[in-house]
C-alpha atoms as a PDB file:
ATOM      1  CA  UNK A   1     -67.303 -56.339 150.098  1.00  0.00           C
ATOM      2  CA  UNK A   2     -64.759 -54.170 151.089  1.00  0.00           C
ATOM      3  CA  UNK A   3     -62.343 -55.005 154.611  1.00  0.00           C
ATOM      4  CA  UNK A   4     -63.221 -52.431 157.524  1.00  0.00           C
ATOM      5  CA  UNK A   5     -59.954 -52.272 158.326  1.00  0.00           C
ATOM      6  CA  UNK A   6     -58.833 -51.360 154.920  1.00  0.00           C
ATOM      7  CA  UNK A   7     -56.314 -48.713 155.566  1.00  0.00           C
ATOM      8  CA  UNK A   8     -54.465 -50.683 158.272  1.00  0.00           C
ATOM      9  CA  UNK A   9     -51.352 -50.914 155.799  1.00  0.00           C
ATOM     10  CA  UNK A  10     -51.167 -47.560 154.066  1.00  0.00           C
ATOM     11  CA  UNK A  11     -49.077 -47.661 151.320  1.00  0.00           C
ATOM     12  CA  UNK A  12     -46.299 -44.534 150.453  1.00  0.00           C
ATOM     13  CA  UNK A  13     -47.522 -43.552 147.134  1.00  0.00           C
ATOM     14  CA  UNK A  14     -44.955 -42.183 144.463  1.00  0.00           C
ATOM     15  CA  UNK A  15     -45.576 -39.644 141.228  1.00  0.00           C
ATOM     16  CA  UNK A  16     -43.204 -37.597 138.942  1.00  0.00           C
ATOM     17  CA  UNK A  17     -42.351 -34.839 141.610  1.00  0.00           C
ATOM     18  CA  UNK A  18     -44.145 -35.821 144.953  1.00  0.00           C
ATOM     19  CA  UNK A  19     -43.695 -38.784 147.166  1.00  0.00           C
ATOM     20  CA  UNK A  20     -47.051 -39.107 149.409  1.00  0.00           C
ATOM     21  CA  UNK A  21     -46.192 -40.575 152.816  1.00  0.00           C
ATOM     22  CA  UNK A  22     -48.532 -41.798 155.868  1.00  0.00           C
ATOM     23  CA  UNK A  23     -48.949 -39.044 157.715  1.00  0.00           C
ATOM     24  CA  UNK A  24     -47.492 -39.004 161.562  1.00  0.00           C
ATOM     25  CA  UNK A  25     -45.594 -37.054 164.351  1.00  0.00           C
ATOM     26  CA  UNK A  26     -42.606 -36.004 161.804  1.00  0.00           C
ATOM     27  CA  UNK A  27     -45.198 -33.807 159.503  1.00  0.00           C
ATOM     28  CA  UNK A  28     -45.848 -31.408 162.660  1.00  0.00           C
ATOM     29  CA  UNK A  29     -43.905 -28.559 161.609  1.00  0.00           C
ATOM     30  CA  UNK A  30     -45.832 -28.286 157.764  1.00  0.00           C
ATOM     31  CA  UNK A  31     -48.560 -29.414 159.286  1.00  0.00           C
ATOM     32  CA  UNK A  32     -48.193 -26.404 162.068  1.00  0.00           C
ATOM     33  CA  UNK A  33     -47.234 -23.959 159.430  1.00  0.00           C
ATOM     34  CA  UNK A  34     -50.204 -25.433 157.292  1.00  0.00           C
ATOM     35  CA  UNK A  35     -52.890 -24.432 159.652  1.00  0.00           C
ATOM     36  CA  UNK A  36     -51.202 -20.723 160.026  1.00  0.00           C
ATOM     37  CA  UNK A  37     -52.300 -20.361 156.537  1.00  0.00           C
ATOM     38  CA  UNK A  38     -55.358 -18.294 156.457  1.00  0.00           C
ATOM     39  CA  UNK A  39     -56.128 -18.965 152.804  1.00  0.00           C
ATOM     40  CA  UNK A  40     -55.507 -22.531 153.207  1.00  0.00           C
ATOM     41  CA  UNK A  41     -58.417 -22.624 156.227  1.00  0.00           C
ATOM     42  CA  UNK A  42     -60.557 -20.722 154.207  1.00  0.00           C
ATOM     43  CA  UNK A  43     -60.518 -22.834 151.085  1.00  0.00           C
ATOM     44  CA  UNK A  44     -61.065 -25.891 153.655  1.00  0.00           C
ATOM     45  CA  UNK A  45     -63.687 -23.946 155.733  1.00  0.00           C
ATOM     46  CA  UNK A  46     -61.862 -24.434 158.906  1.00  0.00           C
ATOM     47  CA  UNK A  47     -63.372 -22.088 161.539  1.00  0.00           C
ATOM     48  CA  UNK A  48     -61.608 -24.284 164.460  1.00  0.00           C
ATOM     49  CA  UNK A  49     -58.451 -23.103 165.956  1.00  0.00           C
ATOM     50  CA  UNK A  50     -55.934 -25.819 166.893  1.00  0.00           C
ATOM     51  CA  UNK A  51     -53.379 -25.872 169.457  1.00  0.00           C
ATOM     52  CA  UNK A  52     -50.188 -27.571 169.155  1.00  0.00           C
ATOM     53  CA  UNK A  53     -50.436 -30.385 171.273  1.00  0.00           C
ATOM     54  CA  UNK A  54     -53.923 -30.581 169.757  1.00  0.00           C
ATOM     55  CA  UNK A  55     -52.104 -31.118 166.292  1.00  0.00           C
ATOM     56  CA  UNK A  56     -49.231 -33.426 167.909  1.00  0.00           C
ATOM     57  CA  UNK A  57     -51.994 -35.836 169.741  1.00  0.00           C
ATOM     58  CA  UNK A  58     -53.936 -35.772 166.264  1.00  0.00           C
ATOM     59  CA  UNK A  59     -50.738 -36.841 164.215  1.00  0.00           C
ATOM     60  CA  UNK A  60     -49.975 -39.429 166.751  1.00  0.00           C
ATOM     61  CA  UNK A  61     -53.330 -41.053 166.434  1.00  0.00           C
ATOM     62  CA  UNK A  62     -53.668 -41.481 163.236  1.00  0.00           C
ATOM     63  CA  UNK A  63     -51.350 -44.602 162.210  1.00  0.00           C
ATOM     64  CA  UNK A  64     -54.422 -46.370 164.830  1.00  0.00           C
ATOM     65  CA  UNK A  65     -57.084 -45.614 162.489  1.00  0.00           C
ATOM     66  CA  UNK A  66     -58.350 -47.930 159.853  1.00  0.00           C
ATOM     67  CA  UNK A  67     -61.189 -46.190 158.212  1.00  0.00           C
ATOM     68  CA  UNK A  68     -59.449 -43.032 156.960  1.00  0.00           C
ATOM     69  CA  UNK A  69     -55.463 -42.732 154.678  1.00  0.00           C
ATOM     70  CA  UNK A  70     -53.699 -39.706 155.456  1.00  0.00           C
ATOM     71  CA  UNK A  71     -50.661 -38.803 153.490  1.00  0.00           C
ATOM     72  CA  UNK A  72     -47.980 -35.755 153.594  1.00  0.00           C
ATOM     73  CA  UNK A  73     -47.347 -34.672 150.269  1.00  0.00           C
ATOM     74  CA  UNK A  74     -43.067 -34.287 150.050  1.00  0.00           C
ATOM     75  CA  UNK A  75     -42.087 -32.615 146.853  1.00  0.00           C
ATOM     76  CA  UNK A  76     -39.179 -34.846 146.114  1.00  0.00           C
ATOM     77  CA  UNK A  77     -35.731 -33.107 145.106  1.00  0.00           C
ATOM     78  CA  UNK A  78     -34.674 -32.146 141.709  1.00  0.00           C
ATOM     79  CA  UNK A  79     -32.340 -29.583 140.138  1.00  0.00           C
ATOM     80  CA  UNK A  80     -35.105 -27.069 140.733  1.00  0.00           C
ATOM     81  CA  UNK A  81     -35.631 -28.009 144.166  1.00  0.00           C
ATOM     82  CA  UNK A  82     -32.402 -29.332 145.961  1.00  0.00           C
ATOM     83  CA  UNK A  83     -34.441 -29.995 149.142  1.00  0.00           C
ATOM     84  CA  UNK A  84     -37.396 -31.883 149.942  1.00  0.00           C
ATOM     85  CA  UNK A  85     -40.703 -30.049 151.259  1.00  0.00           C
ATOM     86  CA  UNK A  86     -43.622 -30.511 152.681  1.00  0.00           C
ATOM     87  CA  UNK A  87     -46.396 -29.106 150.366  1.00  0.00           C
ATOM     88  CA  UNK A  88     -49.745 -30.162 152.735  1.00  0.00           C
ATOM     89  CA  UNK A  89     -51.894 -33.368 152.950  1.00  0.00           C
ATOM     90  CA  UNK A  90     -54.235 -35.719 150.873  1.00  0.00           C
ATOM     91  CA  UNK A  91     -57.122 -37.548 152.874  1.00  0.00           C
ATOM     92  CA  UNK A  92     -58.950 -40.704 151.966  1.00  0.00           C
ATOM     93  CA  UNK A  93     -61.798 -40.364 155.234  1.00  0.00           C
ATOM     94  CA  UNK A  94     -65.242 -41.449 155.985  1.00  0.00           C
ATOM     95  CA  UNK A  95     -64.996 -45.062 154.618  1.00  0.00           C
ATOM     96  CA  UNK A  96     -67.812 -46.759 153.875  1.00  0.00           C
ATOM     97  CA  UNK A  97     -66.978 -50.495 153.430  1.00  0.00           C
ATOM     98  CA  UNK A  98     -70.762 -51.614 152.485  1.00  0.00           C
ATOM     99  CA  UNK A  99     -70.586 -49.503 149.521  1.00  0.00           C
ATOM    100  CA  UNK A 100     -67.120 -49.928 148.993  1.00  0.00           C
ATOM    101  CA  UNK A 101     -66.991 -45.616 148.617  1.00  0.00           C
ATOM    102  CA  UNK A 102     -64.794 -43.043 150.463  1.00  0.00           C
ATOM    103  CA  UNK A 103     -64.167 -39.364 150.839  1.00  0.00           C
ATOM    104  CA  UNK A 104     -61.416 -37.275 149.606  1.00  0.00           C
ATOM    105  CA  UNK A 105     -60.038 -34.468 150.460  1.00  0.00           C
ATOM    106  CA  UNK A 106     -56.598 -32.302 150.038  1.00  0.00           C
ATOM    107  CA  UNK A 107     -55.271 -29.381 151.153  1.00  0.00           C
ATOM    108  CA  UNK A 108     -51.951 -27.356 149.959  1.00  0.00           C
ATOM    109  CA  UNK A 109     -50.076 -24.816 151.613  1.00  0.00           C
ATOM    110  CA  UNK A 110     -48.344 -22.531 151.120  1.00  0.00           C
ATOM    111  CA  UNK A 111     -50.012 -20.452 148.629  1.00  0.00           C
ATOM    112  CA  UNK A 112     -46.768 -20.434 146.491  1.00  0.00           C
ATOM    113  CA  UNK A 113     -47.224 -24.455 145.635  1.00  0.00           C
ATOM    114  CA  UNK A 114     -50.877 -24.197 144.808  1.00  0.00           C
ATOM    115  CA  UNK A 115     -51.262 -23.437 140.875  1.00  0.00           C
ATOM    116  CA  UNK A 116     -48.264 -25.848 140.012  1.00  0.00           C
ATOM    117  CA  UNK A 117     -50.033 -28.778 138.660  1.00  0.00           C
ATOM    118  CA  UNK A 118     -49.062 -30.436 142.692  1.00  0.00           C
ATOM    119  CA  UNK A 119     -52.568 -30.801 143.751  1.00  0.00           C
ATOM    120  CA  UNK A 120     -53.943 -32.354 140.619  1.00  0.00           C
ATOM    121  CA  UNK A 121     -50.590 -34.841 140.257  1.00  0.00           C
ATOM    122  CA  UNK A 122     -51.352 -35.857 144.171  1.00  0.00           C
ATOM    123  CA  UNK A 123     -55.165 -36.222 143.468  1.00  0.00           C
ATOM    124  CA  UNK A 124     -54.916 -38.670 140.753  1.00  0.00           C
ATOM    125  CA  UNK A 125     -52.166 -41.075 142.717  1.00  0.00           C
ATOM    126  CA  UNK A 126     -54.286 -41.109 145.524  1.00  0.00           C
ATOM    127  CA  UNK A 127     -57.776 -41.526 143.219  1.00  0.00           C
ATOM    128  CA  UNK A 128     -55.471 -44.305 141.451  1.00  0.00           C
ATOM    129  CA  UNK A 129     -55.154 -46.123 144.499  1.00  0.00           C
ATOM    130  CA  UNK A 130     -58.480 -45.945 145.689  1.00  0.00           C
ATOM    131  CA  UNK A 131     -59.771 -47.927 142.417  1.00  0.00           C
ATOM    132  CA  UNK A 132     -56.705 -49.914 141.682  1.00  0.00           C
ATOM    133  CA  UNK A 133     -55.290 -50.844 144.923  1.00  0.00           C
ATOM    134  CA  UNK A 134     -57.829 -50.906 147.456  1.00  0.00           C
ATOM    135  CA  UNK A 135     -60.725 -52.022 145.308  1.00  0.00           C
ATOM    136  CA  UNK A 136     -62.829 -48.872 146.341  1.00  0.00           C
ATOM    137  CA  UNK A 137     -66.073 -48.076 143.659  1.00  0.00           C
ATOM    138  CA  UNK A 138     -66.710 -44.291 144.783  1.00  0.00           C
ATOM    139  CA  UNK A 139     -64.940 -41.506 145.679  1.00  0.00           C
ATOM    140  CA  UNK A 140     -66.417 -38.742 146.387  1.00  0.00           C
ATOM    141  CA  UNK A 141     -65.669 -34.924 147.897  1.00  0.00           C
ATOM    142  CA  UNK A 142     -67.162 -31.453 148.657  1.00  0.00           C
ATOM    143  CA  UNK A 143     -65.471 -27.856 147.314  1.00  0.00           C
ATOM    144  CA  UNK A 144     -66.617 -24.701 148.476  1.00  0.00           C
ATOM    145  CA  UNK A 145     -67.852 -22.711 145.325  1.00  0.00           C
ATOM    146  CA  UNK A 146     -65.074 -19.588 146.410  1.00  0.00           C
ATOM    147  CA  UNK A 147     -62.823 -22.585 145.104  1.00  0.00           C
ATOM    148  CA  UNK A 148     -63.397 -22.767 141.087  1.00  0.00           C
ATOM    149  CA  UNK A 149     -59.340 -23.219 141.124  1.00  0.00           C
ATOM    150  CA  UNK A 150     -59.604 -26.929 142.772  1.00  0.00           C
ATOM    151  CA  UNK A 151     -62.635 -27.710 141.103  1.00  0.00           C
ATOM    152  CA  UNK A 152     -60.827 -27.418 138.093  1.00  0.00           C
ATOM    153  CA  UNK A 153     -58.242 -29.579 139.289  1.00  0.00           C
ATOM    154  CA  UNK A 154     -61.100 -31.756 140.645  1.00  0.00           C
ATOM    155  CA  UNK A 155     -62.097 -32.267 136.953  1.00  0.00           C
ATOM    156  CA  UNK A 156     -58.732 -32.149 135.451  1.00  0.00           C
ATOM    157  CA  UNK A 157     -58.028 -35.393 138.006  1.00  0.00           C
ATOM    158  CA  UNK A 158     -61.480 -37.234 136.901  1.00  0.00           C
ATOM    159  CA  UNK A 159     -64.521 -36.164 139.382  1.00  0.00           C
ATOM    160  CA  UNK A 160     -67.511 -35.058 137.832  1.00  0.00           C
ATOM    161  CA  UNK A 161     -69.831 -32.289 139.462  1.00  0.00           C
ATOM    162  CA  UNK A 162     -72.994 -34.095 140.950  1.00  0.00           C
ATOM    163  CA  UNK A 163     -74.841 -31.747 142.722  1.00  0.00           C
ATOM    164  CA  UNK A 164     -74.636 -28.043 144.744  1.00  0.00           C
ATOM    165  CA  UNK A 165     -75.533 -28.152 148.721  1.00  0.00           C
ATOM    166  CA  UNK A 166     -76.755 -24.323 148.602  1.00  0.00           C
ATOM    167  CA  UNK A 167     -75.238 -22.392 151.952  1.00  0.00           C
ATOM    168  CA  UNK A 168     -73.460 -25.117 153.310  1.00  0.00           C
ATOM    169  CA  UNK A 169     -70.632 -22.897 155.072  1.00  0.00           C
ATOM    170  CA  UNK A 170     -71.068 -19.388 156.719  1.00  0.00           C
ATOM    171  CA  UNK A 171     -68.216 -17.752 156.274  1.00  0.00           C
ATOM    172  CA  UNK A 172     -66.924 -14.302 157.189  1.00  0.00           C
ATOM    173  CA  UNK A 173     -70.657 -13.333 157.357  1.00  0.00           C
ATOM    174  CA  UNK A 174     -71.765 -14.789 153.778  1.00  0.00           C
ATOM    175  CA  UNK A 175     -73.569 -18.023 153.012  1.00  0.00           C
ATOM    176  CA  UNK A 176     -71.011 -20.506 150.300  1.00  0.00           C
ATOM    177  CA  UNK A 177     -72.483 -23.174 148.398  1.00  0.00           C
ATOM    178  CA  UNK A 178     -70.404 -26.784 148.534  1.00  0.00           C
ATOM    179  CA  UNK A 179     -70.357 -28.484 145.085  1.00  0.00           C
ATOM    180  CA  UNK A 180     -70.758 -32.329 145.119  1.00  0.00           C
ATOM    181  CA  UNK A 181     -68.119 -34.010 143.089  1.00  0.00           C
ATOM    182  CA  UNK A 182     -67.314 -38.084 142.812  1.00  0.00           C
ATOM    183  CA  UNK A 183     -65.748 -40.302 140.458  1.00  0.00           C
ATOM    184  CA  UNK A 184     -66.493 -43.836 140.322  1.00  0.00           C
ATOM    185  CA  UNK A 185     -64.104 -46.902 139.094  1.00  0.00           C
ATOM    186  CA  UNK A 186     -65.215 -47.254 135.716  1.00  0.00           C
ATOM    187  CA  UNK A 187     -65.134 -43.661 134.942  1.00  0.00           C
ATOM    188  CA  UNK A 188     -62.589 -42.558 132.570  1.00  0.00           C
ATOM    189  CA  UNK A 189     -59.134 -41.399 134.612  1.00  0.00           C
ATOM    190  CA  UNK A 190     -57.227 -38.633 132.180  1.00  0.00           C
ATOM    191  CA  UNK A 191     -53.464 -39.674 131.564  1.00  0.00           C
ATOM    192  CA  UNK A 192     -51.113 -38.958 134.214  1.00  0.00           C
ATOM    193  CA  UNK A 193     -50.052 -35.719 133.418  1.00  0.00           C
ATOM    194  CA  UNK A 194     -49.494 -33.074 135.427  1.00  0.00           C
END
């Protein structure tokens, strides 16, 4: 059985191009610019409006909390990209230490680093060390059927589609079915590619 506090140490995860760092007070300004990105909310299904204290207080909080991983997702620097950025966030949430499962989520923003291979290369570091490092047997996560772009990434990282929650989010005055995806421990993981 699983700690409850098992997130107390999160660990800064490395890959070929990104380094994925806890979360906290230094990721406001992506983080602000994130949640400007009406695309990005609407892939998420984020109908709440945040202020920018609410985001500040909500960064500041979350080093305290032991049942979710946050992580910024810095594209590291290369000849193609002297300087760092911030390209969004990957979320381990919802864990449930009985079962020894968790959610995921991720979100990417702008709209001019989605496509490039970073959301599928961030997904299967932090999928890695769900199973590998933290012991986890489930992971598990919803996509909004507008979304057949992550979904392929989904599968490209190792989920499989379980199920379809018809209507789960109203949205701009239409009804959008949430796919079920999850991948368990023993599943197979593609190579690390990107």
């Amino acid at each position: 059985m699983l700690q409850e506090n098992l997130f107390a140490q999160q660990a800064t995860l490395t890959t070929a191009r990104l380094r994925l760092e806890p979360m906290g007070p230094e990721h406001f300004d992506g983080a602000w610019v994130a949640l400007q990105d009406t695309e990005a909310t609407r892939l998420t299904g984020t109908h709440a409006d945040f202020t920018p204290e609410q985001i500040r207080a909500w960064l500041a909080g979350l080093a305290g909390q032991h049942d979710r991983a946050d992580w910024a997702v810095i594209r590291c620097t290369d000849e193609q990209h002297p300087k760092e950025r911030y390209l969004g966030e990957v979320v381990l949430n919802d864990l449930d230490a009985d079962n020894e499962s968790v959610g995921f989520r991720i979100a990417l923003s702008p709209a001019d680093v989605r496509g490039q291979g970073y959301g599928t290369e961030a997904t299967r570091a932090v999928v890695g060390h769900a199973f590998d490092d933290l012991g986890l047997h489930r992971v598990a996560l919803e996509v909004f059927a507008f979304n057949p772009r992550a979904q392929r990434a989904y599968e490209k990282a190792g989920f499989a589609v379980e199920g379809r929650q018809r209507e789960a989010l109203y949205w701009e005055g239409e009804w959008v079915d949430a796919i079920t995806m999850a991948m368990l421990a023993g599943d197979p993981r593609p190579a690390s590619a990107q």
